[in-house]
Protein backbone atom coordinates (compact mmCIF):
# COMPACT_ATOMS: atom_id res chain seq x y z
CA UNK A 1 22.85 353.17 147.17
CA UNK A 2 22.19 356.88 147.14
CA UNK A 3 23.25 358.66 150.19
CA UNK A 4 20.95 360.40 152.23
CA UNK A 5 20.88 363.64 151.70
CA UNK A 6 18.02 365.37 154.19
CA UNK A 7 19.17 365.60 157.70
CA UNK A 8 16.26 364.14 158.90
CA UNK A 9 15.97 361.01 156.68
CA UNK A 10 18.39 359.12 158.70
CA UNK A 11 16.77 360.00 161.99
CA UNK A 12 13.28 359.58 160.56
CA UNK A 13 14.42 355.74 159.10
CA UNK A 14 15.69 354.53 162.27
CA UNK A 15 12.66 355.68 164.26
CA UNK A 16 10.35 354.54 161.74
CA UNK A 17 11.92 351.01 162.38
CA UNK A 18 10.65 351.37 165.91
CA UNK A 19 7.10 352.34 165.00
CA UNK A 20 4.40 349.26 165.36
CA UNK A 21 2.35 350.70 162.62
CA UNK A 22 5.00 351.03 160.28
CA UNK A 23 6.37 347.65 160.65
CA UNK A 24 2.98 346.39 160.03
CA UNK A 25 2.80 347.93 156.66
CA UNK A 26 6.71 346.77 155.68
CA UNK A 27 4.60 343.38 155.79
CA UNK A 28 1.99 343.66 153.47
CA UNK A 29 4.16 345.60 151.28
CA UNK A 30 6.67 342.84 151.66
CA UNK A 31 3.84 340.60 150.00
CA UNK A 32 2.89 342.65 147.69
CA UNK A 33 -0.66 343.49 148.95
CA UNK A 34 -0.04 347.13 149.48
CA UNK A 35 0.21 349.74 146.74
CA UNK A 36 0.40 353.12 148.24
CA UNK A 37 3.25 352.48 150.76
CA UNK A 38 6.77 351.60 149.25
CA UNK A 39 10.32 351.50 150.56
CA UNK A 40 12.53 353.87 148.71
CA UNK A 41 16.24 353.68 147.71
CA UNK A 42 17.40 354.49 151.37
CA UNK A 43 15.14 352.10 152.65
CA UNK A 44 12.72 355.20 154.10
CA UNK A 45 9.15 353.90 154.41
CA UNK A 46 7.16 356.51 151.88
CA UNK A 47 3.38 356.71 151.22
CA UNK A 48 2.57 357.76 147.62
CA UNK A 49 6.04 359.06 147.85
CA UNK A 50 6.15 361.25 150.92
CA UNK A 51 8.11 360.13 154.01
CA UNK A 52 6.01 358.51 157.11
CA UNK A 53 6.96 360.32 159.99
CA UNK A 54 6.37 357.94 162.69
CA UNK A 55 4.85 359.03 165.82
CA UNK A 56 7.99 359.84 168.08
CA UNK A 57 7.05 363.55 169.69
CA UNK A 58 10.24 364.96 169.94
CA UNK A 59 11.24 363.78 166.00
CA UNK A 60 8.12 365.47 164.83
CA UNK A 61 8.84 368.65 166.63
CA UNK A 62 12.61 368.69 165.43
CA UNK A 63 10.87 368.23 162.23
CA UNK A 64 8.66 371.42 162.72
CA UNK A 65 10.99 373.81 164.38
CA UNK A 66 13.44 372.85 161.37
CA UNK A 67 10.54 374.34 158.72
CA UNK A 68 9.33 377.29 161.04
CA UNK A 69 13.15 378.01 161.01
CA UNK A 70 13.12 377.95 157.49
CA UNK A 71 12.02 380.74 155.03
CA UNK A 72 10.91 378.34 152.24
CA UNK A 73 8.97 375.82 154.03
CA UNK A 74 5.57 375.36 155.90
CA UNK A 75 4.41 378.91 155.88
CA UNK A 76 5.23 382.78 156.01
């Protein structure tokens, strides 16, 4: 298995396992039934290949202070 190499994946994967919503979808996609959610290599929930944040407040603004902080993501 590759590791995970964002600093947020790990955090974002074990809060996603939390999220009602999310767990939901693992079951259709378990069955087959869904075709634009998947479960990736590091078993990250992804939706046409982009993570699912779930909806935990304070990982979501970790998320955004960590791209404001950053010169080559989210905006100028």
């Amino acid at each position: 298995m590759m590791k995970l190499t964002n600093p947020f994946l790990e955090e974002i994967k074990e809060c996603q396992k939390r999220d009602q919503k999310l767990m939901e979808k693992l079951v259709i996609i378990r069955e087959g039934k869904e075709t634009d959610f998947g479960i990736d290599e590091n078993r990250v929930v992804r939706y046409r290949g982009r993570v699912c944040v779930p909806g935990v407040p304070e990982l979501k603004k970790m998320i955004l202070e960590e791209g404001h902080r950053s010169g080559l993501s989210i905006h100028p």
